[in-house]
N, C-alpha and C. Protein backbone atom coordinates (compact mmCIF):
# COMPACT_ATOMS: atom_id res chain seq x y z
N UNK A 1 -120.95 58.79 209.55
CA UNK A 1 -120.79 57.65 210.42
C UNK A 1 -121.29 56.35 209.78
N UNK A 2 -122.12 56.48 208.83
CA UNK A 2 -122.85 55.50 208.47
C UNK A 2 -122.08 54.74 207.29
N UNK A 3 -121.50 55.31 206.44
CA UNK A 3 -120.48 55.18 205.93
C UNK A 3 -119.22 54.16 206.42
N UNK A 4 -118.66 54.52 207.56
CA UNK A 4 -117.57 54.38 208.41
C UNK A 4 -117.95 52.77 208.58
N UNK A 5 -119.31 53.04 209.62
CA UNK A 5 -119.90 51.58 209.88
C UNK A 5 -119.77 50.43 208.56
N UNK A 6 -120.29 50.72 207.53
CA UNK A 6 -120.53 50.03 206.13
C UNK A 6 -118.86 49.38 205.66
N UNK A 7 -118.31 50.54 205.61
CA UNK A 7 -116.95 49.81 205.32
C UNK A 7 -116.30 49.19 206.13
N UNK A 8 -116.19 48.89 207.42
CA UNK A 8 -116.13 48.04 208.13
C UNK A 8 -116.46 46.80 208.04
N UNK A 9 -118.27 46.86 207.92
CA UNK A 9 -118.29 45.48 207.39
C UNK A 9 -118.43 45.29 206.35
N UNK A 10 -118.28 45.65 205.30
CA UNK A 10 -117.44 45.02 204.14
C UNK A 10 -116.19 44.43 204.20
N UNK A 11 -115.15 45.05 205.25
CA UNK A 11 -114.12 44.60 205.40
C UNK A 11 -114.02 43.31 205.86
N UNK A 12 -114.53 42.94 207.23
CA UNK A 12 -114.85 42.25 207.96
C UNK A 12 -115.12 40.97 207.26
N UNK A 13 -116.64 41.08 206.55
CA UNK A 13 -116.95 39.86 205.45
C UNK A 13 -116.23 39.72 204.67
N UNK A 14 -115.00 40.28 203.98
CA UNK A 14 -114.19 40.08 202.95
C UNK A 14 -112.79 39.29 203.58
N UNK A 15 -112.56 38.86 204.71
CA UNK A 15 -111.98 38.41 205.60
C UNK A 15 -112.69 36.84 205.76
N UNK A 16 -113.44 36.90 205.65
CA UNK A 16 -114.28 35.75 206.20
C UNK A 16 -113.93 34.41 205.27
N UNK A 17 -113.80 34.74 204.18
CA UNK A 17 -112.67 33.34 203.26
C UNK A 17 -111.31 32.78 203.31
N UNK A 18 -110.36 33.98 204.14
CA UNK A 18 -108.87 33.64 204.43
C UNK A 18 -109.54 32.76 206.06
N UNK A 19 -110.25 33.36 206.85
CA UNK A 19 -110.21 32.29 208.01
C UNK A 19 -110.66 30.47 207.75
N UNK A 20 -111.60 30.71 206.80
CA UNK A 20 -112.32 29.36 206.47
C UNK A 20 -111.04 28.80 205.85
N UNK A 21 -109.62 29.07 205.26
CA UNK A 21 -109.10 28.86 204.48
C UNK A 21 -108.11 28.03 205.59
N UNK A 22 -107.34 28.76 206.72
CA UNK A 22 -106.75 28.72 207.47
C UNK A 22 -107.17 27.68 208.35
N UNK A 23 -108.45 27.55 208.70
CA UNK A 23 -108.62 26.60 209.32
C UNK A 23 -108.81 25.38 208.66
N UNK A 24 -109.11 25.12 207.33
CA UNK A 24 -108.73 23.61 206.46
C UNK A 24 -107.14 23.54 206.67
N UNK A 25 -106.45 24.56 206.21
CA UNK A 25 -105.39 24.41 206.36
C UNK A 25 -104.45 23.38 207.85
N UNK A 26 -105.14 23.74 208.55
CA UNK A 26 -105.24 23.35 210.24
C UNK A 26 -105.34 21.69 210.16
N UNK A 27 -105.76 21.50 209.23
CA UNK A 27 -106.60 20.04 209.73
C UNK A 27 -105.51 18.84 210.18
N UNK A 28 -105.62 17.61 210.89
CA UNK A 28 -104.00 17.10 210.94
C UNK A 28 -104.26 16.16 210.33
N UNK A 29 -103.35 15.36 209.46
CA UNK A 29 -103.34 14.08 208.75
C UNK A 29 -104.38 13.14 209.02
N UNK A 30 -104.89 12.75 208.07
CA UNK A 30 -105.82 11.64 208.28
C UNK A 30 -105.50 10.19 208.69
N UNK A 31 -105.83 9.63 209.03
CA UNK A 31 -105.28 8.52 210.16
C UNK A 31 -105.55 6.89 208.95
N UNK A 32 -104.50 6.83 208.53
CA UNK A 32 -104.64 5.24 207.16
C UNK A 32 -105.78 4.56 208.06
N UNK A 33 -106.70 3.69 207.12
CA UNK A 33 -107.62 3.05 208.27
C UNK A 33 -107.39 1.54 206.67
N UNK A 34 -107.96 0.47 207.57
CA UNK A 34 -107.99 -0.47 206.82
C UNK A 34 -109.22 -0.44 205.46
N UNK A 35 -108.47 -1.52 204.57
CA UNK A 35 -109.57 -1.31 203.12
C UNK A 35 -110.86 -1.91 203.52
N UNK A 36 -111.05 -2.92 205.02
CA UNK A 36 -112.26 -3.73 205.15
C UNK A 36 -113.28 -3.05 206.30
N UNK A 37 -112.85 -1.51 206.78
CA UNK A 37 -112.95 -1.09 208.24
C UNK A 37 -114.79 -0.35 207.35
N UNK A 38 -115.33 -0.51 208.41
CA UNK A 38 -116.89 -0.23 208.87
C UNK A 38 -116.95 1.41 208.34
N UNK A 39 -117.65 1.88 208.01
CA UNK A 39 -117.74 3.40 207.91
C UNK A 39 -118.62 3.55 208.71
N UNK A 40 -118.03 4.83 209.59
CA UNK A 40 -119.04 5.65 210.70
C UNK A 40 -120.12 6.47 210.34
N UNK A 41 -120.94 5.98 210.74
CA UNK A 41 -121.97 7.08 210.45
C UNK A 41 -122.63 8.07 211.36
N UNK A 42 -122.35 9.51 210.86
CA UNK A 42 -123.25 10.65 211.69
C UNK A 42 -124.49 10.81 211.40
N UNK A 43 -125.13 11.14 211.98
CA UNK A 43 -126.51 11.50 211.12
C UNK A 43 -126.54 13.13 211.73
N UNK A 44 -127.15 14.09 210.76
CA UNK A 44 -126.81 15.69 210.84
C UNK A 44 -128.41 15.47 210.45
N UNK A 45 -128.66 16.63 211.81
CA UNK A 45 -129.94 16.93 211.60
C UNK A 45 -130.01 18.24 212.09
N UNK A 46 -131.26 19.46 211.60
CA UNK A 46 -131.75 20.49 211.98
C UNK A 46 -133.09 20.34 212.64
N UNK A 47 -133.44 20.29 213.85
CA UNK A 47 -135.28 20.69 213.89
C UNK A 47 -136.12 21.23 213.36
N UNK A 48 -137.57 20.92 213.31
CA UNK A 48 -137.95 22.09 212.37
C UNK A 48 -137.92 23.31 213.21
N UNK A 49 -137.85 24.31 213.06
CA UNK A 49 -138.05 25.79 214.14
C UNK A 49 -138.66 26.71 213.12
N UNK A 50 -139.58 27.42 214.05
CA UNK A 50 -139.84 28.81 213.18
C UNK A 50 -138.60 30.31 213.49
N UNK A 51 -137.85 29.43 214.33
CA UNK A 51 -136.66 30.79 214.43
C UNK A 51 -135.72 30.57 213.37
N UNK A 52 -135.43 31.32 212.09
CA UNK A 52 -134.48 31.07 211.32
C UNK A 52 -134.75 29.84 210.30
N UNK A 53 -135.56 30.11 210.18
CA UNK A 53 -136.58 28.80 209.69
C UNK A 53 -135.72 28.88 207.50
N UNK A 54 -136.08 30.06 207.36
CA UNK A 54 -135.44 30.43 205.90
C UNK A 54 -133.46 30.40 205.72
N UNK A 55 -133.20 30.31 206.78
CA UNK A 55 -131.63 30.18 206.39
C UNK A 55 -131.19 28.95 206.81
N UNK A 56 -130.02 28.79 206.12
CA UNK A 56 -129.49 27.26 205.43
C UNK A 56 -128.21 27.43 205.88
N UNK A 57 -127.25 27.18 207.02
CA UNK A 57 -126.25 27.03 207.48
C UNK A 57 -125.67 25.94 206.36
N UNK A 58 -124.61 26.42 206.50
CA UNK A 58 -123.86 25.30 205.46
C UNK A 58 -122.90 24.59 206.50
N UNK A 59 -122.77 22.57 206.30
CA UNK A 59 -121.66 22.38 206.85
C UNK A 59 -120.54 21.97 206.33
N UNK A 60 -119.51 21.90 207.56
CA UNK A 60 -117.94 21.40 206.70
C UNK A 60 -117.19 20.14 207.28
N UNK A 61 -116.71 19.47 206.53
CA UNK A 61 -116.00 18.17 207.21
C UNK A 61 -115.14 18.46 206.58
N UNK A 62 -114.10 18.73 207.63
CA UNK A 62 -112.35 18.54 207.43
C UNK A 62 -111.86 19.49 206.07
N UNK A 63 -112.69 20.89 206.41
CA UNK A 63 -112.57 22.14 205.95
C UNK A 63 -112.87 21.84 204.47
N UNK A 64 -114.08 20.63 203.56
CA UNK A 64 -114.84 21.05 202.95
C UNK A 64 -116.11 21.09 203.13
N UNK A 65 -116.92 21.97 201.99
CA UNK A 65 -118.06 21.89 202.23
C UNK A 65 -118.85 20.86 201.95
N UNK A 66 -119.80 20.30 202.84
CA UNK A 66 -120.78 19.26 202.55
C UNK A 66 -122.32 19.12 202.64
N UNK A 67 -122.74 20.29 203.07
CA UNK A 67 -123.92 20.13 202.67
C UNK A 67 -124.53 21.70 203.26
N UNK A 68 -125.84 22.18 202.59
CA UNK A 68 -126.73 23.10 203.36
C UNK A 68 -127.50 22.27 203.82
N UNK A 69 -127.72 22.63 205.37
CA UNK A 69 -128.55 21.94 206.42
C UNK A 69 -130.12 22.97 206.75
N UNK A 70 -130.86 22.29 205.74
CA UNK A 70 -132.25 23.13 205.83
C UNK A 70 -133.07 22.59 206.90
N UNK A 71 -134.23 23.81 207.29
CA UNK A 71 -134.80 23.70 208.84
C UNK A 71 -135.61 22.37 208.33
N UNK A 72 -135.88 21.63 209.68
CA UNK A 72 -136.77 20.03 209.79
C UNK A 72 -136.29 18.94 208.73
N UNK A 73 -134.94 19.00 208.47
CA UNK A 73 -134.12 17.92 207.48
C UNK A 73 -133.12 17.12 208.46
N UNK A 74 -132.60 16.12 207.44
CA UNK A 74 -131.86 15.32 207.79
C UNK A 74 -130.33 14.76 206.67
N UNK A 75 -129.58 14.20 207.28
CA UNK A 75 -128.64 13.59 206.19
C UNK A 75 -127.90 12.46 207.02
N UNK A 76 -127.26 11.62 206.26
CA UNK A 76 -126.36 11.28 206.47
C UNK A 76 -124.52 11.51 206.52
N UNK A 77 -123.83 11.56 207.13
CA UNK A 77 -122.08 11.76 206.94
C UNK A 77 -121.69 9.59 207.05
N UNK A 78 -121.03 9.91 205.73
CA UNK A 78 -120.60 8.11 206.15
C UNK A 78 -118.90 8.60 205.75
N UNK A 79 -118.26 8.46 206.83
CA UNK A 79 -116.82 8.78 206.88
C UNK A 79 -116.20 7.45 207.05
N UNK A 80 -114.75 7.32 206.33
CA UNK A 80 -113.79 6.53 206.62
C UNK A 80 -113.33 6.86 208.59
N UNK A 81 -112.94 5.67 209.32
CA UNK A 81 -112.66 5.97 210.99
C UNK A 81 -111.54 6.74 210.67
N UNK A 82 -111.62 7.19 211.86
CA UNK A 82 -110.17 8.34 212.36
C UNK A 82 -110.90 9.66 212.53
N UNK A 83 -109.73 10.77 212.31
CA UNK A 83 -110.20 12.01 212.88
C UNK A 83 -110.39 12.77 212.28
N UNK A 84 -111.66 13.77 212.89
CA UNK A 84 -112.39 14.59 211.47
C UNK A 84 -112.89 15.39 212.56
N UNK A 85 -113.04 17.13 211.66
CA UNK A 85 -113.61 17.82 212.38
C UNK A 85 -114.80 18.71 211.57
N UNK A 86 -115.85 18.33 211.86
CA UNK A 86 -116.91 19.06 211.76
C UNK A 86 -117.02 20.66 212.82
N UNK A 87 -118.24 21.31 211.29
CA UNK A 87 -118.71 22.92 211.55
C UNK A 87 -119.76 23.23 210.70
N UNK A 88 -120.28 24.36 211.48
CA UNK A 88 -120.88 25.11 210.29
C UNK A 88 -120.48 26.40 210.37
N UNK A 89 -121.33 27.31 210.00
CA UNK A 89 -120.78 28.53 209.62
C UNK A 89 -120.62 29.41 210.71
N UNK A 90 -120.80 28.94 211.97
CA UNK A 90 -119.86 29.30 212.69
C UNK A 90 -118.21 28.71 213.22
N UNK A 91 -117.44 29.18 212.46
CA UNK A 91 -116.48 28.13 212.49
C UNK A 91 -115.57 27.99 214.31
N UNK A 92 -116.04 28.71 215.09
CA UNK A 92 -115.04 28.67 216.16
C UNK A 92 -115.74 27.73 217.07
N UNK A 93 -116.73 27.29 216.51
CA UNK A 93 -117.58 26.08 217.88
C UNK A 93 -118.02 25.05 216.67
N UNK A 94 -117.58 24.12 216.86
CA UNK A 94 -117.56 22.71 216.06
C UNK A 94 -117.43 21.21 216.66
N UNK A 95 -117.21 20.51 216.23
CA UNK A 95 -116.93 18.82 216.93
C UNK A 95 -115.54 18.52 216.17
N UNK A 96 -114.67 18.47 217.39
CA UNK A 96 -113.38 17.42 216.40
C UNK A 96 -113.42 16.00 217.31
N UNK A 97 -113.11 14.84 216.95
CA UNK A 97 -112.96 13.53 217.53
C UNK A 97 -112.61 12.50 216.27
N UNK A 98 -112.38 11.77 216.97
CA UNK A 98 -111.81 10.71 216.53
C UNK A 98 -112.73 9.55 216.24
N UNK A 99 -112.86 9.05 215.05
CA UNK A 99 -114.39 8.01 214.66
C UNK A 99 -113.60 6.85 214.72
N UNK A 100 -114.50 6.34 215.74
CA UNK A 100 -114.10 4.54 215.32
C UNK A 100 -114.89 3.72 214.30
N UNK A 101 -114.39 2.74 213.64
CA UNK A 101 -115.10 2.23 212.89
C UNK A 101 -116.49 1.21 213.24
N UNK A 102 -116.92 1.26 212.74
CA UNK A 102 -118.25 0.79 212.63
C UNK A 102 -119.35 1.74 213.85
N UNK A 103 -118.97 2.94 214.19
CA UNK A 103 -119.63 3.71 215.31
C UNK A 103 -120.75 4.30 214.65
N UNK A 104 -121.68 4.76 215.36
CA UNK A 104 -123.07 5.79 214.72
C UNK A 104 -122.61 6.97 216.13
N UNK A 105 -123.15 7.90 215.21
CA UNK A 105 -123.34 9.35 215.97
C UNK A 105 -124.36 10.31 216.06
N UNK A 106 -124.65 11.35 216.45
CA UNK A 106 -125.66 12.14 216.04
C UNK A 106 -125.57 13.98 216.32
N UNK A 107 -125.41 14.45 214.97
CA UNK A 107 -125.23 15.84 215.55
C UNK A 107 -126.26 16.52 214.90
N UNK A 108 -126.44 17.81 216.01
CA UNK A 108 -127.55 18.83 215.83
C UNK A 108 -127.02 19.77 215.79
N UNK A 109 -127.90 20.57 214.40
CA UNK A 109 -127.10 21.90 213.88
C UNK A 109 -128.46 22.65 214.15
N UNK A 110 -127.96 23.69 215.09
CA UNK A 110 -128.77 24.82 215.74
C UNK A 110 -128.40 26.40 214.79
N UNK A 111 -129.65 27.02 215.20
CA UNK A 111 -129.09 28.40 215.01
C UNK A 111 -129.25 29.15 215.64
N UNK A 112 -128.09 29.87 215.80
CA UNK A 112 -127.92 30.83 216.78
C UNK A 112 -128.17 32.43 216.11
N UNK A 113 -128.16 33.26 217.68
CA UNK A 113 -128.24 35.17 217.16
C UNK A 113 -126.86 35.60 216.21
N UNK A 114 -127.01 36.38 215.78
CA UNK A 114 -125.52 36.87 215.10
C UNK A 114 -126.22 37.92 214.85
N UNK A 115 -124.90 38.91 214.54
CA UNK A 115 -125.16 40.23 214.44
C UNK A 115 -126.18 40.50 213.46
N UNK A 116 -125.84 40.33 212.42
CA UNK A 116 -126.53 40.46 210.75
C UNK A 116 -127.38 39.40 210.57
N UNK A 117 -126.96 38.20 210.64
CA UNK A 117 -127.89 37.27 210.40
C UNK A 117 -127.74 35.92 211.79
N UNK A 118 -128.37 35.36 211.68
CA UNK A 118 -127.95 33.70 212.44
C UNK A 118 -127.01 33.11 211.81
N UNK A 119 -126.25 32.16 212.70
CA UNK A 119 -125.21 30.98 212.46
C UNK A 119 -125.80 29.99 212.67
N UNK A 120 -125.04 29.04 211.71
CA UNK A 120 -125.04 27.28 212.61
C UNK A 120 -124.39 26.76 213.28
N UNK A 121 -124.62 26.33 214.34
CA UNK A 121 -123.79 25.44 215.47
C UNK A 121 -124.10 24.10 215.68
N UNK A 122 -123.04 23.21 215.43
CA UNK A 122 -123.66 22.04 216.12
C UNK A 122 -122.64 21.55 217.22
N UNK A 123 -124.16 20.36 217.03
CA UNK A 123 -123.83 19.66 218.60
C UNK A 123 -123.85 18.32 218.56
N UNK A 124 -122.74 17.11 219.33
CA UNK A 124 -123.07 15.87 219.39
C UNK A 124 -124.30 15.75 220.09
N UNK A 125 -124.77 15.39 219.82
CA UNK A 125 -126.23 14.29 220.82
C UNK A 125 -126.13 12.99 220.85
N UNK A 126 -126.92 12.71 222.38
CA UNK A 126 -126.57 11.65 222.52
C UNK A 126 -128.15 10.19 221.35
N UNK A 127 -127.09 9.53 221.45
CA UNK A 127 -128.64 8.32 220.72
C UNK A 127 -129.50 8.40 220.90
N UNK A 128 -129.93 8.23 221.94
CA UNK A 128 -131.33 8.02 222.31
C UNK A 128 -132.22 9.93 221.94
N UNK A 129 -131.42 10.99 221.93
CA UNK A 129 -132.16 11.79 222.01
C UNK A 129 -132.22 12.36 219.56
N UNK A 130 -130.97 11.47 219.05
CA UNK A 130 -131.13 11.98 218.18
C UNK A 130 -132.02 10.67 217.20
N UNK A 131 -132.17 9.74 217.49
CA UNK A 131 -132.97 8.78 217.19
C UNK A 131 -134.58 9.35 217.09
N UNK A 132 -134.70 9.69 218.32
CA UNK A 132 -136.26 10.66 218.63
C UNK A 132 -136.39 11.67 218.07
N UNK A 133 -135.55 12.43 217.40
CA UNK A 133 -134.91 14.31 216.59
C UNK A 133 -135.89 13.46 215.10
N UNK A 134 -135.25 12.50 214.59
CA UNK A 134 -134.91 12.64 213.22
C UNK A 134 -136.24 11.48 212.86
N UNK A 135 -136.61 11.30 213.80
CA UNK A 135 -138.12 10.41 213.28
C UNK A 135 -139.17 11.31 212.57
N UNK A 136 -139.06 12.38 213.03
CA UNK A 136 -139.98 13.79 212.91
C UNK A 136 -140.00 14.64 211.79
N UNK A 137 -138.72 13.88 210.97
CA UNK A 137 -137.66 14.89 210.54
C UNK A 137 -138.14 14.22 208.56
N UNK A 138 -137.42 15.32 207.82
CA UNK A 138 -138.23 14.68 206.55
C UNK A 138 -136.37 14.39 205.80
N UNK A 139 -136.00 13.99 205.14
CA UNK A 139 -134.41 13.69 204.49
C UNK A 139 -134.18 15.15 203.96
N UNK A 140 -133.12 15.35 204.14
CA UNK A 140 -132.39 16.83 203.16
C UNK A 140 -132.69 16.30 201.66
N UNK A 141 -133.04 17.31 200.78
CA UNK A 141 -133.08 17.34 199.67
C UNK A 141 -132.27 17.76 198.69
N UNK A 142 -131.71 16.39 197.68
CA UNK A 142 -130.67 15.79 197.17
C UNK A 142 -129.65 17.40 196.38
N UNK A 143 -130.42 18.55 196.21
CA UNK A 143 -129.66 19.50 195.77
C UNK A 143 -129.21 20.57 196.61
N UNK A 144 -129.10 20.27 198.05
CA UNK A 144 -128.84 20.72 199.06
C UNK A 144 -127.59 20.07 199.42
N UNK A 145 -127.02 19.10 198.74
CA UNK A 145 -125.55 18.41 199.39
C UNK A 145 -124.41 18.45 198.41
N UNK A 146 -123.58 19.02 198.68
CA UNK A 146 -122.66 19.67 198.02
C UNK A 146 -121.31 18.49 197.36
N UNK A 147 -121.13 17.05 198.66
CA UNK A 147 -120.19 16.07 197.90
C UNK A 147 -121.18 15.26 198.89
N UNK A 148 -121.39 14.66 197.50
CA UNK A 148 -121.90 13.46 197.35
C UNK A 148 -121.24 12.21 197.51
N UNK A 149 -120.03 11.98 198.02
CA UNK A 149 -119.20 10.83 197.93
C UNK A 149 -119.12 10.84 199.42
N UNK A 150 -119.26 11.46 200.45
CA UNK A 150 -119.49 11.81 201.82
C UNK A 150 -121.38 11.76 202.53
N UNK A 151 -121.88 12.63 201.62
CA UNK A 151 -123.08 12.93 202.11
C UNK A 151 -124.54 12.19 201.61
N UNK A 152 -125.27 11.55 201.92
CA UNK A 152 -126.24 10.58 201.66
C UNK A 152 -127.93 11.03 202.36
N UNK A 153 -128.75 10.55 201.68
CA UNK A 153 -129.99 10.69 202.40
C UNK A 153 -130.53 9.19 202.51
N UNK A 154 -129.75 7.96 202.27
CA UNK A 154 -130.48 7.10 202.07
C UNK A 154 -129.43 5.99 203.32
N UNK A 155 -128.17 5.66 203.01
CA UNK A 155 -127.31 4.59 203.53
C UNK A 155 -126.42 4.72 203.09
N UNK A 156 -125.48 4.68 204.18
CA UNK A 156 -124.23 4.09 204.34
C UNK A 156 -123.80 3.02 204.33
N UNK A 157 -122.75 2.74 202.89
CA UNK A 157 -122.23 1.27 202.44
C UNK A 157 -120.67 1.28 202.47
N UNK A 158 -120.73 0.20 203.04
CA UNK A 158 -118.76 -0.41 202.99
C UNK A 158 -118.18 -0.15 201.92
């Protein structure tokens, strides 16, 4: 039986790259924005927690990867406006919307139970509560962010 169980999930996890694949695939055209338009900024933060404190959810914008989100860190996302959908490694609960230019945002990447290990989930928050998150909070560290032409610990520039 034990056996039976094992190859299963092997199977299972060996699956787990055609869905991540499928859903970039998914993504819908990016929306032309002007050469003078404001870049939006998210700010992605984790709390510190002692639950899951050692694992590093990785996230994705518009089905690439952009950063591991380590416990009591922070980053920046400075995106061109229009529509983009953020995740982490749980890919079936995410944020899709539409960025206007010159907007600020704030999402919180939680972790959740999972069978084998925890996931990351995030969440929009509102200002006032992620302003208060990330005062506390120390910057993600610079070999933790995977594209750098997206992901920042310092500012977002035009």
């Amino acid at each position: 039986m034990p056996y039976r169980t094992g190859m299963a999930v092997l199977f299972m996890v060996s699956l787990m790259p055609l869905v991540s694949s499928e859903r970039a695939a998914q993504k819908p055209a990016a929306t032309p924005t002007p050469a003078n338009a404001t870049p939006v900024v998210v700010h992605v933060y984790r709390l510190k927690n002692f639950f899951g404190r050692a694992l590093k959810p990785v996230l994705f914008l518009d089905g690439v990867k952009v950063a591991k989100v380590t416990n009591g860190r922070y980053f920046l996302l400075c995106l061109e406006p229009g529509h983009h959908e953020i995740w982490s490694t749980e890919q079936d609960e995410g944020v899709e919307a539409t960025f206007e230019s010159g907007t600020e945002h704030y999402i919180q990447v939680e972790i959740g139970p999972g069978t084998w290990i925890g996931h990351g989930y995030v969440k929009i928050q509102p200002r006032e509560q992620g302003v208060f998150a990330i005062k506390r909070l120390e910057p993600l560290d610079e070999d933790n962010i995977f594209d750098k032409k997206v992901a920042t610990t310092t500012t977002c520039s035009p």
